[in-house]
Protein backbone atom coordinates (compact mmCIF):
# COMPACT_ATOMS: atom_id res chain seq x y z
CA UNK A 1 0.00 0.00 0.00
CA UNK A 2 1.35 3.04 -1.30
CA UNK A 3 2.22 5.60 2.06
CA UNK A 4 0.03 9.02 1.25
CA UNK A 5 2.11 11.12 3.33
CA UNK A 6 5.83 10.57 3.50
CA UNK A 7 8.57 9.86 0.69
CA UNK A 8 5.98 9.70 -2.40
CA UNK A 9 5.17 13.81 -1.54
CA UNK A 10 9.04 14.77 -1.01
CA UNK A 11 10.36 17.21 -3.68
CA UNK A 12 12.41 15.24 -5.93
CA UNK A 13 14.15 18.00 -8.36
CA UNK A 14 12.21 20.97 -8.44
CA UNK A 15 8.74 18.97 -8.23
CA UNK A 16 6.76 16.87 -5.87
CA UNK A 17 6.49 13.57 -7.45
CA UNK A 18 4.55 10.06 -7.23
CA UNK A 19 0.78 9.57 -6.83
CA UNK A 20 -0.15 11.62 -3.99
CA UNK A 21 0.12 15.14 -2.32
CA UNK A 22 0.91 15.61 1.47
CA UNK A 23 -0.24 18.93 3.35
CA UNK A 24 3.68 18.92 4.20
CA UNK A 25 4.96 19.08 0.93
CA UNK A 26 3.02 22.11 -0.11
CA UNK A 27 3.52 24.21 3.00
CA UNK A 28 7.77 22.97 2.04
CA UNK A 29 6.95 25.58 -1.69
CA UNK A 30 6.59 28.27 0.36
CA UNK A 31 10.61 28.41 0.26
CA UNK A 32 11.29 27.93 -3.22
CA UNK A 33 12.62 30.22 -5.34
CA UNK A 34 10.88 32.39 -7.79
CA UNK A 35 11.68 34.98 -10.18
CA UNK A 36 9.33 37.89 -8.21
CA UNK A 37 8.13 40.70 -10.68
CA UNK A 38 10.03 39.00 -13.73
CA UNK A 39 8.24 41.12 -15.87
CA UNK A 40 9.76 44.09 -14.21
CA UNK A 41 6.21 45.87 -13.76
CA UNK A 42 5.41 45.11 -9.87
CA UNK A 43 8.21 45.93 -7.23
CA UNK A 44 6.67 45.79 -3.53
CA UNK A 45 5.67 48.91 -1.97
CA UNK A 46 6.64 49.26 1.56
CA UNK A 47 5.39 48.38 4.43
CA UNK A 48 1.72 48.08 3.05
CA UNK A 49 0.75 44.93 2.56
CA UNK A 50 -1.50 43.84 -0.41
CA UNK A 51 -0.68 46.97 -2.93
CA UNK A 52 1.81 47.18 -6.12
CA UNK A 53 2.89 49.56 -7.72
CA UNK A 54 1.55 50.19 -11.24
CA UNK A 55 3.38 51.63 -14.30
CA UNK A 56 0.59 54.17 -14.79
CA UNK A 57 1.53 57.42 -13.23
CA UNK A 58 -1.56 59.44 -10.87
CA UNK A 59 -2.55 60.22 -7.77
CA UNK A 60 -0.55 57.53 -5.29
CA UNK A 61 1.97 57.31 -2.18
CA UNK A 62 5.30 56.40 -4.17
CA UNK A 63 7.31 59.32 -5.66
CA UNK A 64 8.23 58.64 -10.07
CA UNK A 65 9.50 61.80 -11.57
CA UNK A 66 8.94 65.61 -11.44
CA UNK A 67 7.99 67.25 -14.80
CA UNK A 68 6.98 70.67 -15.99
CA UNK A 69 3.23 71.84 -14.94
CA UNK A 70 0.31 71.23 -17.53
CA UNK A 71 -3.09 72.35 -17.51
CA UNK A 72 -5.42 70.09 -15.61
CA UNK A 73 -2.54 68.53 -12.93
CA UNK A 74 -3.77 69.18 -9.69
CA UNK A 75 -2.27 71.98 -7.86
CA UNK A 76 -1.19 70.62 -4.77
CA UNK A 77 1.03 68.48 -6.58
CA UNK A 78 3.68 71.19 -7.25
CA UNK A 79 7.01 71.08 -6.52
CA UNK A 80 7.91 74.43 -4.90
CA UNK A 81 11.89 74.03 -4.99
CA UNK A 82 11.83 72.85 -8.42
CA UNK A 83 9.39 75.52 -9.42
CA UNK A 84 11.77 78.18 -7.71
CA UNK A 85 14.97 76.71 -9.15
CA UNK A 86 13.99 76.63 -12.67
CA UNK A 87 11.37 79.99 -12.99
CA UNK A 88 8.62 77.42 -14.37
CA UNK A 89 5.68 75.33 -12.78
CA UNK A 90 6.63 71.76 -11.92
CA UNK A 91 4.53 69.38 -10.89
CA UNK A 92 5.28 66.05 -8.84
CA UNK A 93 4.07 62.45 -10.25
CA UNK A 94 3.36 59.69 -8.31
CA UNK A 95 3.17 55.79 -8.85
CA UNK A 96 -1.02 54.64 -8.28
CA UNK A 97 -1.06 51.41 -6.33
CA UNK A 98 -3.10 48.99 -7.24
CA UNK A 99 -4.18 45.59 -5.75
CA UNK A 100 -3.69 42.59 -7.69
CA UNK A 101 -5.92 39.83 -5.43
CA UNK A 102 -5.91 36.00 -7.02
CA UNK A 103 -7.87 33.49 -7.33
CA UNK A 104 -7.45 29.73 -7.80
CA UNK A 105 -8.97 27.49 -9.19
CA UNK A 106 -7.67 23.60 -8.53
CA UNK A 107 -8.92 20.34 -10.15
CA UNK A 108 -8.88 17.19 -8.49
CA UNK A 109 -11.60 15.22 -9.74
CA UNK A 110 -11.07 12.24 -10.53
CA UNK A 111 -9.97 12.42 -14.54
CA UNK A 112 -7.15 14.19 -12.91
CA UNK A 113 -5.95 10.87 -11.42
CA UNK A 114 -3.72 9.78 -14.33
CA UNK A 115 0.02 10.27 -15.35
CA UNK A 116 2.67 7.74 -16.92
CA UNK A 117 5.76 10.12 -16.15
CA UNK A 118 7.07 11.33 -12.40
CA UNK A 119 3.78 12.00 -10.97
CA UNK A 120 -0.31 12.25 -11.91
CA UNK A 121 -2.01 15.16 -13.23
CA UNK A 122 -3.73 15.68 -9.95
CA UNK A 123 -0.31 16.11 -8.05
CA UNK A 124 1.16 18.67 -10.45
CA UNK A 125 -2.28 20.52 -10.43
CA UNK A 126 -2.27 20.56 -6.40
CA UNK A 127 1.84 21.64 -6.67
CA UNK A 128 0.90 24.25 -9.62
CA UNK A 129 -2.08 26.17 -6.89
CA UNK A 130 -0.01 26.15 -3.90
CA UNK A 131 3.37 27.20 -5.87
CA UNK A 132 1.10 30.24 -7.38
CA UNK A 133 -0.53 30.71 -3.85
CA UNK A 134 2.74 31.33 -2.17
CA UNK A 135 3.88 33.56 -4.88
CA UNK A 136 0.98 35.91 -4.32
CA UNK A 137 1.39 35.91 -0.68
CA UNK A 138 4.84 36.67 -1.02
CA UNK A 139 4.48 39.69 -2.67
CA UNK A 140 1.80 41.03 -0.47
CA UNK A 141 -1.55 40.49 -2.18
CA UNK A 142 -4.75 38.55 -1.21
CA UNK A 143 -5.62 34.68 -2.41
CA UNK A 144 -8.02 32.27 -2.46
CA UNK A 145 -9.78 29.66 -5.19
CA UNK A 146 -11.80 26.61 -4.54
CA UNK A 147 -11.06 23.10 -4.81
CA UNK A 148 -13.38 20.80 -7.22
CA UNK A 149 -13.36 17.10 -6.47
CA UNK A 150 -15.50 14.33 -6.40
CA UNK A 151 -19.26 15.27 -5.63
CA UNK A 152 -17.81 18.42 -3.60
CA UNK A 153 -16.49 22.31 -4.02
CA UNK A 154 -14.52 24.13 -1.36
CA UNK A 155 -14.80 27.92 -1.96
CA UNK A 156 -12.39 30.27 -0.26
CA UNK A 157 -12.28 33.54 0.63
CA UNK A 158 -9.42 35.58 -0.72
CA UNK A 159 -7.19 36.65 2.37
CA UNK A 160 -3.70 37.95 2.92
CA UNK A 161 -2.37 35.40 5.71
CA UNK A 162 -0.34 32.49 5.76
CA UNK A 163 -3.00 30.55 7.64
CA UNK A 164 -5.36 31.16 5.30
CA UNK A 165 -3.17 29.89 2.41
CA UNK A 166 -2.47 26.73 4.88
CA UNK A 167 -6.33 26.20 5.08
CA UNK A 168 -6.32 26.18 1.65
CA UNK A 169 -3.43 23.92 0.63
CA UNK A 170 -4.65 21.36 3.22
CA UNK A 171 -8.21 21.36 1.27
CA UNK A 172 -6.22 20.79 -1.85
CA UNK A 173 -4.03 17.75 -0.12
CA UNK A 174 -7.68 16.20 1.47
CA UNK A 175 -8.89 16.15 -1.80
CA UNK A 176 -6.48 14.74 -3.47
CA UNK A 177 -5.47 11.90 -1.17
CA UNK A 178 -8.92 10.91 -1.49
CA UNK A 179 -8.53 10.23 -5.36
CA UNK A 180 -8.33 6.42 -6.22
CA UNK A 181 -8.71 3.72 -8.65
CA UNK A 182 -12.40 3.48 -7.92
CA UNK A 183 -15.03 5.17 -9.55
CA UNK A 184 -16.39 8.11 -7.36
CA UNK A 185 -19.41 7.11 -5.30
CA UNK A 186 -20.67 10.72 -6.15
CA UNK A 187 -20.64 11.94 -9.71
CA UNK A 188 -17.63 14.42 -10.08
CA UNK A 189 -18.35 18.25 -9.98
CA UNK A 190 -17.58 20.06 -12.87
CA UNK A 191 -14.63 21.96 -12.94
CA UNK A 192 -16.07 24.36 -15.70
CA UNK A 193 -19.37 25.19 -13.92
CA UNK A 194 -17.64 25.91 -10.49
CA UNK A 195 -16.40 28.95 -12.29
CA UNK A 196 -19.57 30.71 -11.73
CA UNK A 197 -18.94 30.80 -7.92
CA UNK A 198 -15.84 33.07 -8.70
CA UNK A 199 -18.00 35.71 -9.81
CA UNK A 200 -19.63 35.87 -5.83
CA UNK A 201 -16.31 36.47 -4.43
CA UNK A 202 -14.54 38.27 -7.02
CA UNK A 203 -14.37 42.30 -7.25
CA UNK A 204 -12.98 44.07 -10.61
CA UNK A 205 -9.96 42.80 -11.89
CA UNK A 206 -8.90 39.61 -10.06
CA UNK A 207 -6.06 37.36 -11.51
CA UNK A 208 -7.90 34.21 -11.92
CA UNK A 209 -5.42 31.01 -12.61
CA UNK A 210 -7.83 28.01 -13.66
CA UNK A 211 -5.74 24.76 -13.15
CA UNK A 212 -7.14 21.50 -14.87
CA UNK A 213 -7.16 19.62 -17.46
CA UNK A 214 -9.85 20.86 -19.15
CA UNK A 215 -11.56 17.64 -19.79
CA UNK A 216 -15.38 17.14 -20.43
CA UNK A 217 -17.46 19.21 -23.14
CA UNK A 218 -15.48 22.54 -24.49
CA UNK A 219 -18.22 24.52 -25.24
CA UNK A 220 -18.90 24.06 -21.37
CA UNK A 221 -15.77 25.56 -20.37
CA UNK A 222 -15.98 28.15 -23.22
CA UNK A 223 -19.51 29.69 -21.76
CA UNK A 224 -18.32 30.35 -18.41
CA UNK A 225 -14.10 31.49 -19.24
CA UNK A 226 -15.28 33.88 -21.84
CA UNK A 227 -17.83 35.62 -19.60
CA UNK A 228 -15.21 35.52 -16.35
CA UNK A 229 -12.72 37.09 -18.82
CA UNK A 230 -14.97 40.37 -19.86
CA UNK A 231 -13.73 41.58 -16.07
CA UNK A 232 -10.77 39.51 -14.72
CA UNK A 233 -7.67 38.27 -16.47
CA UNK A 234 -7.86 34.94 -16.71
CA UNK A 235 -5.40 32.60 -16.78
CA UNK A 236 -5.66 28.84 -18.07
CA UNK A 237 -3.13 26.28 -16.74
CA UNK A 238 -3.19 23.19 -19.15
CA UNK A 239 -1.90 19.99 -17.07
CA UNK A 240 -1.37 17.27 -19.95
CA UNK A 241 0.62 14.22 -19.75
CA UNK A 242 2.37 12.90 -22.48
CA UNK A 243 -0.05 10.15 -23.19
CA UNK A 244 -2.86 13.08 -22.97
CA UNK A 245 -1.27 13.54 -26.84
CA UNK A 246 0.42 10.43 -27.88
CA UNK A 247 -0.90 6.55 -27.43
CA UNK A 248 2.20 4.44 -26.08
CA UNK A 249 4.64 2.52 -28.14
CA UNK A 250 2.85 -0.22 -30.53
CA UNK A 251 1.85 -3.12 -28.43
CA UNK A 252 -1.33 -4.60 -26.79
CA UNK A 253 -2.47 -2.93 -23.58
CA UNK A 254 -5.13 -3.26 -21.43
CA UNK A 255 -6.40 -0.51 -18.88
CA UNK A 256 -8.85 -0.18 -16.18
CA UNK A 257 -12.11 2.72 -16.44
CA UNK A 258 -14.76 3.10 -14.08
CA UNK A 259 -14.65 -0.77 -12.79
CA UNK A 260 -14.39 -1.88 -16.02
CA UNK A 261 -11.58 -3.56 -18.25
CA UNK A 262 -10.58 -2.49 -21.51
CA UNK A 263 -7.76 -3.80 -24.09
CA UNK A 264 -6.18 -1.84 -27.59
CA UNK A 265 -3.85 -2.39 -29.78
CA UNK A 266 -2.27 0.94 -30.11
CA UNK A 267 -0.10 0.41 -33.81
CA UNK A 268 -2.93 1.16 -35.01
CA UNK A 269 -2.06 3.83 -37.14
CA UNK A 270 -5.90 5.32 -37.35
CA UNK A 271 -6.17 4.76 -33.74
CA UNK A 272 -3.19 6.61 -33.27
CA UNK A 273 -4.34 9.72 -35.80
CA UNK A 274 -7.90 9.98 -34.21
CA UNK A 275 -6.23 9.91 -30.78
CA UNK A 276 -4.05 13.26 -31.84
CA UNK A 277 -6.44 14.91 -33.31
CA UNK A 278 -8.72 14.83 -30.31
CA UNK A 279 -5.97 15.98 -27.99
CA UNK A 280 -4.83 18.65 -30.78
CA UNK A 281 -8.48 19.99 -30.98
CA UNK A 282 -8.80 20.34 -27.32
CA UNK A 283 -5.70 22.80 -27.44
CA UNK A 284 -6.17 24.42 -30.68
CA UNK A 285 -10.26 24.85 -28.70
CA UNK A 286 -8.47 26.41 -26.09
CA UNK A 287 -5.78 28.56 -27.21
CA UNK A 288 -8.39 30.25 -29.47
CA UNK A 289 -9.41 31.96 -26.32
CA UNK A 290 -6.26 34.10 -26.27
CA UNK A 291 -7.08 37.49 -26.74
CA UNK A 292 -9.18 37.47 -24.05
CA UNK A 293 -7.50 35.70 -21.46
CA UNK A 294 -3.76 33.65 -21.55
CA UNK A 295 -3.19 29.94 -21.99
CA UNK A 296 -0.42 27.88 -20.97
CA UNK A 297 0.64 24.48 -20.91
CA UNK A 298 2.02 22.32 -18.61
CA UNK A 299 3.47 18.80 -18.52
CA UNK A 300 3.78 16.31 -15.93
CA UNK A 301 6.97 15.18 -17.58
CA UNK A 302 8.34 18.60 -17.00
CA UNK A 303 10.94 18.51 -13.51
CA UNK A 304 12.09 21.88 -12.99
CA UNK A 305 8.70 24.51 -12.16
CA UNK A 306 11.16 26.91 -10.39
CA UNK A 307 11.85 29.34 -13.60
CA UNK A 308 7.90 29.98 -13.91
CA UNK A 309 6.70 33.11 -11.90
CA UNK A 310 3.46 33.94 -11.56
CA UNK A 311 2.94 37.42 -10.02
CA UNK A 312 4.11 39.62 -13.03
């Protein structure tokens, strides 16, 4: 019997790896290391907790640049000294700060319970929400997401706190060492209509980082995304395995579905075509959505997660 909580959750590389999460190993990704503000937009602003600064320039408590006065910049902006030195209005400008508050998304129903390389989908999606949780904490702003699993939604509150982000990762860990071989007693929640809960708990532009693997009916996940991403930027994270988009080596294999048996000879070359091309139609379904909000992809064959950042 495999051991849910000890060596099969350690960090091996930069990922956790084998068939289940532990609590432990996703409080341990609060201390890895992460590119913060790679994009070079956000830096931290002082002591207050939960606000970035913007690149827009306005009305705000961080100091950018003094230029010369134009009609329509409020007066008490001025710079006296400056004005005095140089025998022409200037004006101070200041950096707004704005709040950048996430929310997350997690799947671990049971679809997610499948991988062939390192570790199962539902692992790297539990890793991928508390690596993106810490990140956000780190850098002073508010999180929170719900976890869908079988027959059940967790919603959570976005708060600045590490307790709160504890709560959350040990919601994430329940759920997922409660995946198994079996079918679910309870038919699975959908990932894609849990979405609409977001929109009770989310003010104006929330980051929203939707982890799955997108499985079940498109069109589903298309009709609540697009609406989502009218006032939020949205971000997809794709978690595929390898044998999400390529059959294994030509051979006879049987597998196991719901309780029941199945076998397949996959050298079959039409076999093998059809099985792209639904995998390829998924993405290319998917990635049409950019524009509106951002896709990425993620493998479970992939060991090193430390070079993504996702607060910029």
């Amino acid at each position: 019997m495999t051991n849910r909580n000890t060596s099969s959750a350690r960090p091996v590389s930069d990922i956790i790896t084998g068939p289940y999460l532990s609590l432990e190993a996703l409080l341990r990704l609060r201390h890895r290391p992460f590119r913060q503000g790679a994009s070079g937009r956000f830096q931290i602003s002082g002591s207050r907790a939960g606000q970035r600064l913007s690149s827009s320039k306005g009305r705000g408590i961080d100091f950018a640049e003094v230029r010369q006065y134009q009609p329509g910049d409020d007066v008490r902006t001025i710079d006296w000294r400056v004005t005095a030195r140089k025998n022409t209005p200037h004006t101070k400008l200041f950096r707004e700060e704005r709040e950048h508050p996430a929310l997350i998304l997690v799947d671990q129903n049971q679809h997610m319970f499948f991988g062939s390389i390192q570790r199962l989908k539902s692992v790297a999606a539990g890793e991928l929400a508390a690596r993106i949780a810490w990140q956000v904490t780190a850098v002073g702003d508010r999180v929170g997401g719900m976890v869908v699993s079988n027959g059940r939604e967790q919603l959570f509150k976005p708060v600045q706190t590490q307790k709160a982000v504890a709560r959350f990762l040990a919601a994430i860990a329940t759920a997922n060492q409660n995946l198994n071989r079996l079918p679910p007693q309870r038919g699975p929640a959908s990932s894609a209509s849990a979405l609409s809960k977001f929109r009770q708990l989310a003010g104006a532009r929330y980051r929203i980082f939707v982890i799955s693997d997108f499985s079940g009916p498109i069109s589903a996940w298309q009709d609540q995304l697009l609406p989502l991403a009218q006032d939020h930027l949205v971000r997809l994270l794709h978690i595929v395995d390898p044998l999400d988009a390529e059959l294994p080596p030509a051979n006879q294999y049987a597998i196991s579905s719901a309780g029941r048996r199945h076998q397949f000879n996959s050298g079959d070359d039409s076999l093998r075509r059809r099985y792209r091309g639904v995998f390829e139609e998924r993405v290319q379904a998917l990635k049409s959505l950019e524009g509106r909000l951002t896709y990425t992809s993620l493998s479970t064959a992939d060991p090193h997660w430390d070079h993504h950042a996702w607060t910029s």
